[in-house]
Protein backbone atom coordinates (compact mmCIF):
# COMPACT_ATOMS: atom_id res chain seq x y z
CA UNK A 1 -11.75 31.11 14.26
CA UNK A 2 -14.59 33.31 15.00
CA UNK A 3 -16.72 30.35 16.21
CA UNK A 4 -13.90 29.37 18.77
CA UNK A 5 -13.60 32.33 19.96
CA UNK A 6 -17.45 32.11 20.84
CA UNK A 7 -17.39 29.01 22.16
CA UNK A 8 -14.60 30.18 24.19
CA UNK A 9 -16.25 33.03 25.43
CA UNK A 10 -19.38 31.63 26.43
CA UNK A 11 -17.10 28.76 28.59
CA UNK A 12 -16.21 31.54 30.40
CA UNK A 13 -19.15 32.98 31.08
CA UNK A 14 -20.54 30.04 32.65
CA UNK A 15 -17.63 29.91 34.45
CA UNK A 16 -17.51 33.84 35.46
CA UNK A 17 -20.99 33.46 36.40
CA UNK A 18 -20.65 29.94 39.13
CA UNK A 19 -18.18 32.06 40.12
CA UNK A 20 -20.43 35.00 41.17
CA UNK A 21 -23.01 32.55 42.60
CA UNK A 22 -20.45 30.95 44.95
CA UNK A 23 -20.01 34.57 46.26
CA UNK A 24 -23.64 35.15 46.51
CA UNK A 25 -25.98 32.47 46.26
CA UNK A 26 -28.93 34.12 47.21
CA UNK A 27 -30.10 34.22 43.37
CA UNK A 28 -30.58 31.39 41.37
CA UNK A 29 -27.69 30.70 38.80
CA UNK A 30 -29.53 29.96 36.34
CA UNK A 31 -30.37 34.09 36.69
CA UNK A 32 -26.57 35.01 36.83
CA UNK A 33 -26.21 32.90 34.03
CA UNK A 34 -28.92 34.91 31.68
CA UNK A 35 -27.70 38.21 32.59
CA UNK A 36 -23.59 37.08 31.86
CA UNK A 37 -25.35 35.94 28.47
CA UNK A 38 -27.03 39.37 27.86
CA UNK A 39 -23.76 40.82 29.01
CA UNK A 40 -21.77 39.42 26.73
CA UNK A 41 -23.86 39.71 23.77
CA UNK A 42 -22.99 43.52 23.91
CA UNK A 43 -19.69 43.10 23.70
CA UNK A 44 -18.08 44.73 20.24
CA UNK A 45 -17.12 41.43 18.77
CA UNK A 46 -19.20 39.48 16.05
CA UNK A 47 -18.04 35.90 17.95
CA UNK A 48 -21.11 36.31 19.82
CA UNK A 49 -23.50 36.22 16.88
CA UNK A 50 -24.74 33.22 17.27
CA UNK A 51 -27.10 31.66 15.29
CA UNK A 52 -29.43 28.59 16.44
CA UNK A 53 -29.41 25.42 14.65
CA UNK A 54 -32.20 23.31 16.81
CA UNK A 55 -30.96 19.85 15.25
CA UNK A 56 -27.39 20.44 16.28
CA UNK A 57 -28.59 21.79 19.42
CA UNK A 58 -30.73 19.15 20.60
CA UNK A 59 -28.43 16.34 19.63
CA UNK A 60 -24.96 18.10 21.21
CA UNK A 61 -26.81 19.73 24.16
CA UNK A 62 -30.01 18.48 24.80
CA UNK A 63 -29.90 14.41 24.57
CA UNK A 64 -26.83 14.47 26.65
CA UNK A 65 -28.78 16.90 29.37
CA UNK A 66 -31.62 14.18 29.18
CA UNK A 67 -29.51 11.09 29.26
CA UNK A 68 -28.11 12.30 32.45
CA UNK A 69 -31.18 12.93 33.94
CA UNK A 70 -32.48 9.26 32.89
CA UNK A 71 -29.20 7.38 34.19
CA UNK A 72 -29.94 9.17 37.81
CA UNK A 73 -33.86 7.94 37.75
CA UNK A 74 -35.22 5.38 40.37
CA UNK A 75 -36.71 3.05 38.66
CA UNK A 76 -38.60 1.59 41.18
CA UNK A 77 -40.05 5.11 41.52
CA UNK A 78 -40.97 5.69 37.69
CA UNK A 79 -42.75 1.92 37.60
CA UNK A 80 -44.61 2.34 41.15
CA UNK A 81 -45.51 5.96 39.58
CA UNK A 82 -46.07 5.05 36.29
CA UNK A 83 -49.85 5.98 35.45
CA UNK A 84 -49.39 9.49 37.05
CA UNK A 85 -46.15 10.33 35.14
CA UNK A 86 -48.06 9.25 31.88
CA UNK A 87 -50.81 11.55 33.50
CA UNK A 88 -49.20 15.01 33.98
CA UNK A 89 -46.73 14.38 31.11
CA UNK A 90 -48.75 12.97 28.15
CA UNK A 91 -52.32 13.71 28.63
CA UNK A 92 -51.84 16.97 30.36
CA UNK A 93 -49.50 18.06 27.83
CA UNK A 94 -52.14 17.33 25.07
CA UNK A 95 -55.41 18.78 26.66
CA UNK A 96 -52.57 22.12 27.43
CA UNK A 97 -52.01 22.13 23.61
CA UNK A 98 -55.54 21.65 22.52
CA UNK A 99 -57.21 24.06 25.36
CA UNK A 100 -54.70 26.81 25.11
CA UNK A 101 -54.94 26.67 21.67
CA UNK A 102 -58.34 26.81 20.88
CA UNK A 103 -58.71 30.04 22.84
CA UNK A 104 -55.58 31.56 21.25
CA UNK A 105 -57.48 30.87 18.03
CA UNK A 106 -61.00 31.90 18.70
CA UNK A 107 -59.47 35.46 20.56
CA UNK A 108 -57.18 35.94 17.74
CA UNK A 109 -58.54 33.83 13.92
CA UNK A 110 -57.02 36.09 11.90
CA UNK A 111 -53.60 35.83 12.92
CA UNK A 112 -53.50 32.35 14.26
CA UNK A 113 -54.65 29.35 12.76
CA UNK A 114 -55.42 26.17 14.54
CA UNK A 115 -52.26 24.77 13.72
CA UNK A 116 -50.55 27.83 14.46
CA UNK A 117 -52.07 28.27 17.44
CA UNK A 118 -50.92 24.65 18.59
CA UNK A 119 -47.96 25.22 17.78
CA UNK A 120 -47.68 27.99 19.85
CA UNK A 121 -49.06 25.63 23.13
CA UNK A 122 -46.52 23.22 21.94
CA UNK A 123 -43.92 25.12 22.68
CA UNK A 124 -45.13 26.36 26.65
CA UNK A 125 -45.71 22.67 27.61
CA UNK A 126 -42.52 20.98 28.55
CA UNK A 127 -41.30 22.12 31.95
CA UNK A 128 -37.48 21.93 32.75
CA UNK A 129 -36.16 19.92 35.99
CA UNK A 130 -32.86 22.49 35.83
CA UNK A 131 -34.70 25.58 35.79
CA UNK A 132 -36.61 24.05 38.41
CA UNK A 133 -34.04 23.34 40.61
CA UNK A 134 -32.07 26.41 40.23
CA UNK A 135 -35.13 28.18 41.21
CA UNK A 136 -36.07 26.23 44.00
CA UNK A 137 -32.13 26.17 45.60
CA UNK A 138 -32.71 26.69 49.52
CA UNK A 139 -36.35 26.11 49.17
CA UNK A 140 -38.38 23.44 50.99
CA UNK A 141 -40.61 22.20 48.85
CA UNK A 142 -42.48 18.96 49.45
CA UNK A 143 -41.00 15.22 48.39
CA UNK A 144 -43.97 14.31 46.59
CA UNK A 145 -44.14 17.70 44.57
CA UNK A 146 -40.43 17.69 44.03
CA UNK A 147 -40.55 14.22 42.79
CA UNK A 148 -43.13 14.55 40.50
CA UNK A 149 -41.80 17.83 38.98
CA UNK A 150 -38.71 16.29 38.31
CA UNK A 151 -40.33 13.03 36.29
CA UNK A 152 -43.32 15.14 34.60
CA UNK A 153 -39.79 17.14 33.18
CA UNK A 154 -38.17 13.92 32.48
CA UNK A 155 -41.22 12.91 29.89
CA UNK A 156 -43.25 16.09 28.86
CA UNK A 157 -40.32 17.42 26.92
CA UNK A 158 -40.65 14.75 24.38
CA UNK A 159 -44.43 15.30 24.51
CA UNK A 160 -44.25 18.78 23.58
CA UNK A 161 -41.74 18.49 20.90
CA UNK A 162 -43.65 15.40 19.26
CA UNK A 163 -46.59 17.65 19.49
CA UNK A 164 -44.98 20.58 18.11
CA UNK A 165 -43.84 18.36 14.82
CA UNK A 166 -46.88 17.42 14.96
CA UNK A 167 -48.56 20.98 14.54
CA UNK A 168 -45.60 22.13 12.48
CA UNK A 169 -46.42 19.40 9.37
CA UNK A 170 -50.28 20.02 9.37
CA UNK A 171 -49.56 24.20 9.59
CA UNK A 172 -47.07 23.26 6.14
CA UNK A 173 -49.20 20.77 4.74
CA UNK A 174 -52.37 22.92 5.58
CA UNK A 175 -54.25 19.55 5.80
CA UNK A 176 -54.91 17.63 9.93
CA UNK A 177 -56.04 14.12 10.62
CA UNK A 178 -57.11 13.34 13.78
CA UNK A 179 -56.66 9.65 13.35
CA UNK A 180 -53.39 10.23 11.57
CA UNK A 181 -52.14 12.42 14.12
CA UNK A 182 -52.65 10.35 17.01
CA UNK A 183 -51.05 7.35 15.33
CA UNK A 184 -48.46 9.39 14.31
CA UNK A 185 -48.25 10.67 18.11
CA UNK A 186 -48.02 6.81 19.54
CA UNK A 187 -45.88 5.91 16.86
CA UNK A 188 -43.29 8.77 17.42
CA UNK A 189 -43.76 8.66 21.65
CA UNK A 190 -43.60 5.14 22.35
CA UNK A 191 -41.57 3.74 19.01
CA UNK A 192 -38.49 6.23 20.66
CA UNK A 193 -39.40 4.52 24.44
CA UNK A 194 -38.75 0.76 22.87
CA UNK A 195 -36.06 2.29 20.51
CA UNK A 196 -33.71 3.53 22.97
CA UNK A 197 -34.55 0.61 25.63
CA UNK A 198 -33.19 -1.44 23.33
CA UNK A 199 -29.96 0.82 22.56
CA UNK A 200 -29.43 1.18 26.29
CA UNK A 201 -29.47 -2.71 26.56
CA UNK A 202 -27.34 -3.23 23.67
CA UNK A 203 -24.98 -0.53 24.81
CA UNK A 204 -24.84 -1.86 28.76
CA UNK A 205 -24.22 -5.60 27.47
CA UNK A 206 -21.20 -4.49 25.56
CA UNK A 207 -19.81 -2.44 28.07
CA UNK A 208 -20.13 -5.23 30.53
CA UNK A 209 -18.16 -7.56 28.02
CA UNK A 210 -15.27 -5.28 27.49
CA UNK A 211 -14.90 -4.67 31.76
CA UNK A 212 -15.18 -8.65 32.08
CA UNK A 213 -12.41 -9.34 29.49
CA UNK A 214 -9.89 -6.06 30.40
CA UNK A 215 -9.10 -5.01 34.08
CA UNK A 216 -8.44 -1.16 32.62
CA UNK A 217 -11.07 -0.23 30.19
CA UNK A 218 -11.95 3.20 31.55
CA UNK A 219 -10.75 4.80 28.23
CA UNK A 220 -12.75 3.02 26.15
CA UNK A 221 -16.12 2.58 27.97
CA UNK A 222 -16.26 5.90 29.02
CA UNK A 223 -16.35 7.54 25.77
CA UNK A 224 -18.99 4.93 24.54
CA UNK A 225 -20.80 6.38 27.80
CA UNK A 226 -20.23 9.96 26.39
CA UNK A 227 -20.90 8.94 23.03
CA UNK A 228 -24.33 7.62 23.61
CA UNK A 229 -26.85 9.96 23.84
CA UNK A 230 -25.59 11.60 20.65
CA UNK A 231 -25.88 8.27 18.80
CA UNK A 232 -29.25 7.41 19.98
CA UNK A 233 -30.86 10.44 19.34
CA UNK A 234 -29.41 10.85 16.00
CA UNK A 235 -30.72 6.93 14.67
CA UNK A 236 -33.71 7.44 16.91
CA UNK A 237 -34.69 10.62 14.72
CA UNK A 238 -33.26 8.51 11.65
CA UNK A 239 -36.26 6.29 12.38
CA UNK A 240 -38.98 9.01 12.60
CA UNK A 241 -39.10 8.12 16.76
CA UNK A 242 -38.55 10.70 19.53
CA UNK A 243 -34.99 11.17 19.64
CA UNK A 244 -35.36 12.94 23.25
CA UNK A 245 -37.59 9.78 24.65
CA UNK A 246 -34.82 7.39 23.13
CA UNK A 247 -32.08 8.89 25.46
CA UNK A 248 -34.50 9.16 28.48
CA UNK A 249 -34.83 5.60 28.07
CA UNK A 250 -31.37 4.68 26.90
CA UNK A 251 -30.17 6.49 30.18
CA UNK A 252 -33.59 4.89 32.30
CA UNK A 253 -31.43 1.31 31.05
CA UNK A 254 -28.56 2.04 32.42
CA UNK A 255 -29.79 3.41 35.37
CA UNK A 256 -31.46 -0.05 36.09
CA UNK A 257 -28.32 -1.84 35.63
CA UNK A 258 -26.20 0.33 37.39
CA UNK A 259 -25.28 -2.37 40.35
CA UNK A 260 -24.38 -4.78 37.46
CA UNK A 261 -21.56 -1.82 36.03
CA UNK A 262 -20.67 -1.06 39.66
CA UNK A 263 -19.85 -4.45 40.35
CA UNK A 264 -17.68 -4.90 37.54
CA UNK A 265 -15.53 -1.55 37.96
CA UNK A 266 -15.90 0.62 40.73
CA UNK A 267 -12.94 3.22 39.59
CA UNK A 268 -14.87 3.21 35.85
CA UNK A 269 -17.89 3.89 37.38
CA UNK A 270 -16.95 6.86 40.22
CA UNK A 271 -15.07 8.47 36.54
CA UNK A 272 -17.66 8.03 34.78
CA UNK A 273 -20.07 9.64 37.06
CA UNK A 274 -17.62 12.87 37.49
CA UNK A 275 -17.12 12.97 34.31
CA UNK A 276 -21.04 13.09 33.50
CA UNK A 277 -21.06 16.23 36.66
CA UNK A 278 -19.04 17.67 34.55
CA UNK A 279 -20.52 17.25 31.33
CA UNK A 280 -23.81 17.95 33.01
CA UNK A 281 -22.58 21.27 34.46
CA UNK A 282 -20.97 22.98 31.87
CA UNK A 283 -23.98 22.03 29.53
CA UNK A 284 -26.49 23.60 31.55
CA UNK A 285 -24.57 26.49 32.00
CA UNK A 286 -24.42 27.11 28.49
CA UNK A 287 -27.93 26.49 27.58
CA UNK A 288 -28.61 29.59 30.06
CA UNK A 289 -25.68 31.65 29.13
CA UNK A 290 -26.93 30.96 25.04
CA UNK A 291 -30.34 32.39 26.20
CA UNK A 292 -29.14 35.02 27.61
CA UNK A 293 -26.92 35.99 24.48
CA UNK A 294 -29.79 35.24 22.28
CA UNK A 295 -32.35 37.01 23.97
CA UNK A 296 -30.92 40.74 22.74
CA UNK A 297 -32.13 39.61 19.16
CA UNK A 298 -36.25 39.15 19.95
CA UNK A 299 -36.35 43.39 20.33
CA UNK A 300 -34.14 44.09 17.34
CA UNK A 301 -36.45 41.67 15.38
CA UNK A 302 -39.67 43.43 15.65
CA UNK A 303 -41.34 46.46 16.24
CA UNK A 304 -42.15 47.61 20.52
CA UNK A 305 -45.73 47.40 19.69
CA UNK A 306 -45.69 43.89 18.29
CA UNK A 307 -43.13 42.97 21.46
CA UNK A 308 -46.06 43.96 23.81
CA UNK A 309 -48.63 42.32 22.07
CA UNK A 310 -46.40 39.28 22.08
CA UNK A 311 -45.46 39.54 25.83
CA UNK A 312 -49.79 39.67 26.32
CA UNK A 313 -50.43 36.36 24.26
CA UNK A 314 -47.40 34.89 26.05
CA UNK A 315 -48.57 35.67 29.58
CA UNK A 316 -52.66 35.15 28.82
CA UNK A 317 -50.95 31.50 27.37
CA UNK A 318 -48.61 30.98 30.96
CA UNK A 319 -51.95 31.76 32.64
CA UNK A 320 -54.06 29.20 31.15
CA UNK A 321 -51.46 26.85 31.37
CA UNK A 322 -50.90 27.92 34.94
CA UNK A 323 -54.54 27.07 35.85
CA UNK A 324 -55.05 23.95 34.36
CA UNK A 325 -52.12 22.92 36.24
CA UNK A 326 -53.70 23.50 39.27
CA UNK A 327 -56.96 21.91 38.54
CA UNK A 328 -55.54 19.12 37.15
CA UNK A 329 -53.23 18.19 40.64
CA UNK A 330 -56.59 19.43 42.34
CA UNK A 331 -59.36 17.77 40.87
CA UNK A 332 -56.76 14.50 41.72
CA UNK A 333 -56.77 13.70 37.49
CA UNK A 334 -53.44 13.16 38.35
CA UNK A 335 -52.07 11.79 41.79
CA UNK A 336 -48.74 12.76 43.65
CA UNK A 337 -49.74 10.95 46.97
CA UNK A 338 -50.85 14.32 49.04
CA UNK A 339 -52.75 14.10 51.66
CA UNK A 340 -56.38 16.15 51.81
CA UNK A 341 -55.59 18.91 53.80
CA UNK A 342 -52.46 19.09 52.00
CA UNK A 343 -53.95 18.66 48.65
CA UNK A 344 -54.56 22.63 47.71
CA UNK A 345 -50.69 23.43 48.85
CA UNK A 346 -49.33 20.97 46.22
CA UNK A 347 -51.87 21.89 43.63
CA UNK A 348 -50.69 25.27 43.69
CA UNK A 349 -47.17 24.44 44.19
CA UNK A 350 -47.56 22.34 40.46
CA UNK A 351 -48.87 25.03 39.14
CA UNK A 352 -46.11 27.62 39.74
CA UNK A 353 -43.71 25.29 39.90
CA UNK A 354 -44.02 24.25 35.94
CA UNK A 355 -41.11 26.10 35.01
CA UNK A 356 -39.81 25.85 31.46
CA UNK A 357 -36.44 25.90 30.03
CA UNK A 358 -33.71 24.74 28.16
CA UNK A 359 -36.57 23.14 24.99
CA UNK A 360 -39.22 25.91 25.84
């Protein structure tokens, strides 16, 4: 009952806090959001003690978030931009981890480890399209920065979980590989790419065959729609692959063959894309509202001293990250099609604009 009542609760909150934003839009929602969250964490009832289960919530809330965000890709965009995306999403993410690890280490090799220390990069590198977006809300930002924002955000989240496993089993095991580990990084990356194209595939082809053979299928595809991120991330991580890259590909698929879906059912097709607003909505709005409701229990859970010296590493970490950002869009080690005079603008605007989220 008590978990009802929290989910309940936090429903609301989203809800209470769109609200707020439609009266005053001049802050980002994803702000209102946090606050409702930190809000309603003080409220005298223990329905709000929530506890986070990462496996649950990246299959329930996560691969549907990313799914989404696949099915709405261009694919002419992602294979004309291919080599950059791989770029500022893979090997960025990797020299982030190493770099800003290393010097967490060597400033601090009594409390962090190598492996710890990586770990601890893992978890600033993947940047969130969302947060991102609610940010940027009546901004004008660029097309090319936009654009590539929005795909490094698509990819880089798998790169820094994989990466953060990664870390995680050498910091348990106490024993690294560098072979093994980048084997292990390939496998996991690009097994959970071919994995979920072939879901996606397999899951388009049979929802084409049931639309051919019935004229009303909406109530069946539809949930098979629903129902498939969940499914591929689950067998993806089954298989040892990246369950996030699986649905980012799964949903990449059926982006691709969207005109062959349209053409069979246009009323399945405009529910099931306002069904997925809706999915899409309500999930994001929770992911916020959860931090905010979560966030009360980081002070209670240490010391103020230790909280300070935490928010120090955190920010000296942002800052590195922040500057290898820019030199990375500036030194052109990745390109995003700006022009020369423009080229310091958009490096800059990459840098701040690597805002992280929902996995961070």
């Amino acid at each position: 009952m008590a978990l009802l009542l929290g989910i309940i609760l936090l429903l609301t909150t989203v809800v209470v806090a769109n609200v707020i934003h439609l009266i005053y839009p001049k802050i980002p929602l994803s702000i209102y959001q946090i606050i409702a969250g930190v809000l309603l964490a003080s409220l005298p009832t223990t329905a709000t003690d929530f506890t986070m289960h990462p496996e649950i919530f990246m299959m329930v809330i996560i691969a549907p978030l990313m799914f989404n965000d696949g099915q709405n890709q261009s694919f002419t965009y992602l294979s004309r931009n291919f080599r950059s995306i791989l770029s500022i999403a893979v090997v960025l993410s990797l020299v982030t981890v190493i770099i800003a690890g290393t010097i967490l280490h060597l400033a601090m090799p009594q409390t962090f480890s190598f492996t710890l220390a990586f770990m601890l990069a893992a978890i600033i590198t993947p940047t969130d399209a969302v947060a991102v977006k609610s940010i940027t809300t009546g901004m004008s930002v660029p097309e090319n920065v936009n654009g590539a924002l929005e795909y490094e955000s698509l990819f880089n989240d798998a790169s820094g979980i994989v990466l953060l496993d990664l870390a995680l089993a050498s910091y348990r095991s106490g024993d690294f590989s560098v072979g093994h580990g980048l084997w292990i990084f390939v496998y996991v990356f690009f097994g959970g790419i071919i994995f979920g194209a072939i879901m996606g595939l397999l899951l388009i082809k049979l929802r084409t065959q049931l639309m051919r053979s019935h004229v009303d299928i909406g109530s069946i595809v539809i949930p098979i729609n629903v129902m498939t991120p969940i499914v591929v991330y689950w067998l993806a991580e089954e298989l040892h692959f990246s369950g996030i890259l699986a649905v980012v590909a799964a949903g990449v698929v059926h982006s691709i063959l969207y005109n062959r879906l349209r053409l069979t059912s246009t009323k399945v097709q405009m529910a099931t894309t306002t069904t997925w607003t809706i999915i899409s909505d309500a999930l994001n709005g929770l992911v916020f509202v959860l931090l905010g409701v979560l966030l009360p229990q980081v002070p209670r859970s240490t010391s103020l001293p230790n909280l300070g010296r935490l928010f120090v590493i955190s920010l000296v970490l942002y800052l590195i990250m922040t500057l290898l950002r820019y030199c990375w869009v500036r030194f052109r080690l990745v390109r995003i099609g700006s022009a020369n005079d423009q080229l310091n603008r958009d490096s800059i605007l990459m840098a701040i604009g690597g805002i992280h989220g929902t996995i961070t």
